[in-house]
Protein backbone atom coordinates (compact mmCIF):
# COMPACT_ATOMS: atom_id res chain seq x y z
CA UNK A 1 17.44 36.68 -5.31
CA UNK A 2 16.64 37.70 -8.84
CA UNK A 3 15.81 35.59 -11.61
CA UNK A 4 15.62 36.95 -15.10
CA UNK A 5 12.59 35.36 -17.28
CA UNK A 6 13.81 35.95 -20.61
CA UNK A 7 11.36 34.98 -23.94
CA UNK A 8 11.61 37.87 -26.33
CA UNK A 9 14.49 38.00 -29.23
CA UNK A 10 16.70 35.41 -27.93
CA UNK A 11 19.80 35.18 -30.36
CA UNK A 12 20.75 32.04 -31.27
CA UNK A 13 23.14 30.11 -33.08
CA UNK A 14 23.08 28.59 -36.90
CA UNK A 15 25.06 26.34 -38.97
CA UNK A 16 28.29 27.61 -40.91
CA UNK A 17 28.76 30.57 -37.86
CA UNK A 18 25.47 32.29 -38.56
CA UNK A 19 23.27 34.13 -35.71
CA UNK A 20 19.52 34.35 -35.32
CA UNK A 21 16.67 35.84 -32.97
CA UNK A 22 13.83 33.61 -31.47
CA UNK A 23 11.58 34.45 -28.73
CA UNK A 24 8.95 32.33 -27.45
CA UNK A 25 7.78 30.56 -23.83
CA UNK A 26 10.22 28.10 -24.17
CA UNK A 27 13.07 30.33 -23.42
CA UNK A 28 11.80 30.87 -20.48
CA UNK A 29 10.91 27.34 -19.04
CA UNK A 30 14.05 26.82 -17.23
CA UNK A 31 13.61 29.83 -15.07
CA UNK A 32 10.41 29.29 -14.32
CA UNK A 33 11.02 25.51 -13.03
CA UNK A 34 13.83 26.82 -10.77
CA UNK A 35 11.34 29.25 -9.38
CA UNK A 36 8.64 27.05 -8.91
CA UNK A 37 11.19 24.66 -7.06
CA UNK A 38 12.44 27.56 -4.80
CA UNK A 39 9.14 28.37 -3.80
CA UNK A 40 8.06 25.06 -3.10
CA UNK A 41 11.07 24.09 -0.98
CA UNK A 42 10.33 22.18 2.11
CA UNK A 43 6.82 21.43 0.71
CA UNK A 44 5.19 18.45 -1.05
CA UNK A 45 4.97 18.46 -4.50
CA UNK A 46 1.15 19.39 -6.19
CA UNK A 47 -0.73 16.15 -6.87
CA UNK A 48 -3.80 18.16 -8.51
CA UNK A 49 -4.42 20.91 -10.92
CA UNK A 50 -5.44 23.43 -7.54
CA UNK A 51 -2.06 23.09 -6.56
CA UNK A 52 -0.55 23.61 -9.50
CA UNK A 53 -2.70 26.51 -9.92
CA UNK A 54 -1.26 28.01 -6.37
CA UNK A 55 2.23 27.41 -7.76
CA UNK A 56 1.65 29.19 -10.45
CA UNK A 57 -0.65 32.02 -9.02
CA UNK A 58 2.59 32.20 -6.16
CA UNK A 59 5.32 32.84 -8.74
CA UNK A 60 3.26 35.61 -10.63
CA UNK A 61 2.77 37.28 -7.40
CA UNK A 62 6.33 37.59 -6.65
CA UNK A 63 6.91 39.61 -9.38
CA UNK A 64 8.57 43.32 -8.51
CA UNK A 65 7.57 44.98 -11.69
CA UNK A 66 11.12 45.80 -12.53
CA UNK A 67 12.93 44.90 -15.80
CA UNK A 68 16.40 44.50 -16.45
CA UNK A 69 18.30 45.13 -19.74
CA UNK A 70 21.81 43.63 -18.88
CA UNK A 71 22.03 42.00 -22.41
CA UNK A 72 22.37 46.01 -23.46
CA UNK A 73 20.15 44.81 -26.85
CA UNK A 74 17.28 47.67 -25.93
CA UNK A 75 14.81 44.42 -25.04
CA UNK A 76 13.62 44.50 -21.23
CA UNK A 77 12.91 41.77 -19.44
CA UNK A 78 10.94 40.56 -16.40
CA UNK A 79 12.65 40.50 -12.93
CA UNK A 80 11.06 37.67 -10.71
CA UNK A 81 12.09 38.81 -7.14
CA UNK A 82 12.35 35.78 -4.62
CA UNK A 83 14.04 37.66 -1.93
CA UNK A 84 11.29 38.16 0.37
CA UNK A 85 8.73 34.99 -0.46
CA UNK A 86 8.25 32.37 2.31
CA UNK A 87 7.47 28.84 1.63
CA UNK A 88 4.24 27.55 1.29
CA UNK A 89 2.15 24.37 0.94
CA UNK A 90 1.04 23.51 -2.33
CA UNK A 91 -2.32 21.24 -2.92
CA UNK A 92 -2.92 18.16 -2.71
CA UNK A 93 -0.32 17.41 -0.06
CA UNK A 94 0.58 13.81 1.25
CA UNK A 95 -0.54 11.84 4.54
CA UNK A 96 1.34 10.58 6.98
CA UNK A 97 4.01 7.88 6.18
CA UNK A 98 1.93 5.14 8.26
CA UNK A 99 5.17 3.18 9.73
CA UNK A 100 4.89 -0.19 11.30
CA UNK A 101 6.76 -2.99 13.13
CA UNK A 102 4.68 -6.37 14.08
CA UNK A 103 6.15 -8.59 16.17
CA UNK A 104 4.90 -11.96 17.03
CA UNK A 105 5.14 -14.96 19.24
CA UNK A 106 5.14 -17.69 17.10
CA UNK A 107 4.15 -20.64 19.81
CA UNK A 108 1.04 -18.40 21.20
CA UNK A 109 0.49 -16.81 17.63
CA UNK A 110 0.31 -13.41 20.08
CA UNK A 111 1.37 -10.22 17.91
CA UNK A 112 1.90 -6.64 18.53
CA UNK A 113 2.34 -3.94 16.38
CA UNK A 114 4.25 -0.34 17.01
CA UNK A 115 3.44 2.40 14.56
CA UNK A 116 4.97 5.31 16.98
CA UNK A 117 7.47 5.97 14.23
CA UNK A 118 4.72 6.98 12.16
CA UNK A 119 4.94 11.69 11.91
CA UNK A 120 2.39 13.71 12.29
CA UNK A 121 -0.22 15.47 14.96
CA UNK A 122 -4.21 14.75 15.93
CA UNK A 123 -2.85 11.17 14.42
CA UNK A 124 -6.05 8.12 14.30
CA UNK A 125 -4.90 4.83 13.75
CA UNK A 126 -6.97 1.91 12.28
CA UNK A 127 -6.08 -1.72 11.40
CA UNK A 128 -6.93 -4.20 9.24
CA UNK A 129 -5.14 -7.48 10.94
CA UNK A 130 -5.34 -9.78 7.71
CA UNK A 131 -8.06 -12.34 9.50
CA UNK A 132 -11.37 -10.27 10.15
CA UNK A 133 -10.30 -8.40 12.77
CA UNK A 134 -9.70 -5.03 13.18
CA UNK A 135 -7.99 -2.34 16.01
CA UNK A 136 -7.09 0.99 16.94
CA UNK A 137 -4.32 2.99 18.57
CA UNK A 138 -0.60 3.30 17.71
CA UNK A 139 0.72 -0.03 19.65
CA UNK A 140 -2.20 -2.78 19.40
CA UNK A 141 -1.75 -6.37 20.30
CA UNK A 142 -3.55 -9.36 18.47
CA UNK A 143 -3.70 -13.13 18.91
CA UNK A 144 -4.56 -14.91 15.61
CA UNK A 145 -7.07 -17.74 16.16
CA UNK A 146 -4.63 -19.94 13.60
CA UNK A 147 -1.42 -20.21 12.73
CA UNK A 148 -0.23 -18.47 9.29
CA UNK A 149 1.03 -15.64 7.20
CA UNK A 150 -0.89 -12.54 7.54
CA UNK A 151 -1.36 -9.05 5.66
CA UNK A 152 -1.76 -6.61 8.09
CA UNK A 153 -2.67 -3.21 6.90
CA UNK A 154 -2.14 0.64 8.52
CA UNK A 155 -4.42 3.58 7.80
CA UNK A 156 -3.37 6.75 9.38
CA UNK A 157 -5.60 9.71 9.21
CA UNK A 158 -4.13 13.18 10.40
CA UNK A 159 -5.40 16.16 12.34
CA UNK A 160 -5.92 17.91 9.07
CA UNK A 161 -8.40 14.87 7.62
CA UNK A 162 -5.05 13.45 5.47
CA UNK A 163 -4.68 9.65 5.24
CA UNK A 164 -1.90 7.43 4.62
CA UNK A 165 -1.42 3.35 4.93
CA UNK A 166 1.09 1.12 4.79
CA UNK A 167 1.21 -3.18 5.08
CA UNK A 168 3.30 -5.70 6.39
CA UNK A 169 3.42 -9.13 6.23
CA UNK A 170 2.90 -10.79 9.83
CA UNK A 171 3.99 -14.29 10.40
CA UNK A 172 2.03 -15.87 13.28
CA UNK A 173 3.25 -19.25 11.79
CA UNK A 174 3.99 -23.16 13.64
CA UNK A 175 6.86 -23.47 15.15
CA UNK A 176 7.12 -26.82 14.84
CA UNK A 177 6.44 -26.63 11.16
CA UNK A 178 9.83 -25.72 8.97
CA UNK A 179 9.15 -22.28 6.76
CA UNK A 180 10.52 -22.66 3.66
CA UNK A 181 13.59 -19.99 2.08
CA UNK A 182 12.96 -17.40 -0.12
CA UNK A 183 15.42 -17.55 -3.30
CA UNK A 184 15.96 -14.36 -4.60
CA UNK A 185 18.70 -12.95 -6.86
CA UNK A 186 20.31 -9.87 -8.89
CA UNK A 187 22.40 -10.03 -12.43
CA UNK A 188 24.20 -7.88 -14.69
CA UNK A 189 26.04 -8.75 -17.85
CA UNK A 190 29.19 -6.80 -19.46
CA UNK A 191 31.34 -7.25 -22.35
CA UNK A 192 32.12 -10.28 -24.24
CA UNK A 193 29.41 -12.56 -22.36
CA UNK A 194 30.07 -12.32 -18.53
CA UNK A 195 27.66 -12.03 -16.25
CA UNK A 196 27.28 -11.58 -12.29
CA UNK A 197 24.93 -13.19 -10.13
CA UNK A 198 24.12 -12.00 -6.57
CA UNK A 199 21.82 -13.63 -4.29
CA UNK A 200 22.39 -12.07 -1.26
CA UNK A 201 18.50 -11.22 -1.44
CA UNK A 202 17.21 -14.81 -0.46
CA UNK A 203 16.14 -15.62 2.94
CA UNK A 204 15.13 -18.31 5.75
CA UNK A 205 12.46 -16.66 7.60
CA UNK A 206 12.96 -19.24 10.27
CA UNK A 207 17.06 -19.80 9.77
CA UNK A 208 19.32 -19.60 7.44
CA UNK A 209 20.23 -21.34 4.13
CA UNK A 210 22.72 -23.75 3.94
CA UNK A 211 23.18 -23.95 0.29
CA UNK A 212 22.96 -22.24 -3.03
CA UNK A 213 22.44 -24.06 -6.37
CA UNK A 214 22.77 -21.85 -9.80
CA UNK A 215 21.74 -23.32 -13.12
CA UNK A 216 22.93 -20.69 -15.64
CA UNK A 217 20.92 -22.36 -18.21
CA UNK A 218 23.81 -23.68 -20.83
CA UNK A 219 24.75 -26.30 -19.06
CA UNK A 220 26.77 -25.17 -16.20
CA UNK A 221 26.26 -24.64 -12.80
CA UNK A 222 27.79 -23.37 -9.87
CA UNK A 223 27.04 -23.39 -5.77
CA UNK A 224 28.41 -19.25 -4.72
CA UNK A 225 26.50 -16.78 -3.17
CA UNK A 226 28.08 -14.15 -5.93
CA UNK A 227 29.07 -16.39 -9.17
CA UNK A 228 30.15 -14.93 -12.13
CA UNK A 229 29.93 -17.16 -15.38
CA UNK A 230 30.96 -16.29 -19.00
CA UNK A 231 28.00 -17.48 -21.66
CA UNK A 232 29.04 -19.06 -25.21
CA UNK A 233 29.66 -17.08 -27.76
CA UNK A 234 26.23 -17.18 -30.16
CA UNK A 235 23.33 -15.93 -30.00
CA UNK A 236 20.69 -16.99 -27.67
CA UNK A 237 18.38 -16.63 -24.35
CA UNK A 238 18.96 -18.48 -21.16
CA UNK A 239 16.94 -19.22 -18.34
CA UNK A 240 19.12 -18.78 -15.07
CA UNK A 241 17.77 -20.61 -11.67
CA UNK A 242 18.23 -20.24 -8.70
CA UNK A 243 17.65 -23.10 -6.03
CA UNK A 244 18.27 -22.43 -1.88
CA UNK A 245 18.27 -25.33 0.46
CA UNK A 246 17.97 -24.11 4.23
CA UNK A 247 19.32 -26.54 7.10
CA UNK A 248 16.23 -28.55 7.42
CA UNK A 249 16.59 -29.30 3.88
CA UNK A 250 13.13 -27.43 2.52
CA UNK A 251 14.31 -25.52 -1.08
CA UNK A 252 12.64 -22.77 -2.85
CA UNK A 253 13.75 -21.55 -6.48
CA UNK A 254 13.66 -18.56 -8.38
CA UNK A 255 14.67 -17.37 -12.35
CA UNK A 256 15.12 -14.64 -14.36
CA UNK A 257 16.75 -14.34 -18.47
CA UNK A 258 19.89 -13.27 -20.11
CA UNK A 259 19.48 -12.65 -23.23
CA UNK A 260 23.15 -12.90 -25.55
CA UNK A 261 23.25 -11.51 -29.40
CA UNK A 262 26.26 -12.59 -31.29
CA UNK A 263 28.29 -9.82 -32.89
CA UNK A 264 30.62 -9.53 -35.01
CA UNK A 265 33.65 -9.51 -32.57
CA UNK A 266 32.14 -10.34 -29.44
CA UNK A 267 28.92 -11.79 -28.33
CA UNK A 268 26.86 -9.33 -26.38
CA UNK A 269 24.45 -10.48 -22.94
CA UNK A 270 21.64 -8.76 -21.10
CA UNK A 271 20.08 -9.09 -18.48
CA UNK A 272 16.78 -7.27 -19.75
């Protein structure tokens, strides 16, 4: 593959059918951001200035020293050959993804964890289990000496020295206790002052939820998973709510704005 680096007497267009010649770097920065993306294929992206620096250093090297002068204008340009060059790894690349799973028992508050998904070779695992404790290896087991809700944290250091964590929530909670939902929800307003509401994001993290509640914060309501509602026509912000009830009756709520301008043939709402 060649790629022509042009930057010298580019003609370009003017106002009222005129022509004109520029050169500078500039013409050329399109070309040289393919190249740098061909030659960097298959390898993470430089974090640092070294590994910009190899980019860079990389795509001078592949240079043929030929020139081309297809334009037939007498200027030559730069060939930048990328038939034979073989991918490489930039600087600064990343450390392994550091994928989890806990698991846990809730009536013995016994927990294991399962980070084989996690890539990589010569991989060391270390944990952080959220109350003190610590472990090691890629499947570890832990009792916690109460119940609760844990964050439980992954460091995964490589063959090469490269580290990468991850964390996870770990609920070693009572059984006989009811958790309480999470309410969680999306919008998105159109035209003329209508506006969708999912809530498909809330949650019983020990059942489900039995009921939904919306407040769209002029005076109506509504009980749908995915309501719609159309806001009056003037100007104004509203303070949408949420509420979830799960089947043992314990609620949790959640909110978020619409913001609605009056125009001057339709009122306009956000949800910004």
């Amino acid at each position: 593959m060649d790629i022509a680096a042009p930057g010298d007497c580019i003609q370009s267009t003017f106002r009222n059918g005129g022509y004109s010649n520029y050169s500078g770097t500039s013409q050329a920065a399109p070309h040289v951001a393919g190249a740098a993306a061909w030659l960097t294929r298959g390898s993470a992206k430089p974090v640092d200035r070294a590994g910009v620096l190899a980019v860079r250093d990389r795509i001078v090297n592949a240079g043929n020293g030929n020139w081309t002068d297809r334009s037939g204008d007498g200027v030559k340009e730069p060939l930048l050959d990328l038939s034979n060059t073989a991918v490489f790894p930039a600087g600064g690349t990343a450390g392994p993804d550091a994928t989890f799973v806990p698991s846990c028992d809730r009536a013995t508050r016994a927990c294991s964890f399962n980070a084989s998904l996690t890539t990589g070779t010569g991989l060391a695992y270390s944990w952080d289990f959220g109350d003190g404790t610590t472990g090691t290896g890629a499947r570890p087991a832990h009792t916690y000496s109460s119940y609760g809700l844990y964050k439980a944290r992954l460091t995964v250091t490589d063959g090469s020295g490269r580290t990468g964590g991850n964390t996870a929530y770990v609920r070693a909670t009572d059984p006989a206790q009811n958790e309480k939902p999470v309410a969680a929800f999306t919008r998105f307003c159109t035209a003329a002052a209508w506006c969708g509401f999912d809530a498909t994001g809330s949650y019983d993290p020990d059942g489900t939820i039995a009921s939904y509640r919306w407040d769209f914060g002029d005076g109506t309501t509504g009980t749908e998973l995915k309501p719609s509602h159309t806001y009056p026509g003037r100007t104004a912000t509203y303070t949408a709510r949420l509420t979830v009830t799960d089947k043992k009756g314990a609620t949790a709520s959640s909110t978020a704005t619409v913001t609605c301008t009056s125009q001057t043939y339709l009122t306009v709402c956000s949800a910004a």
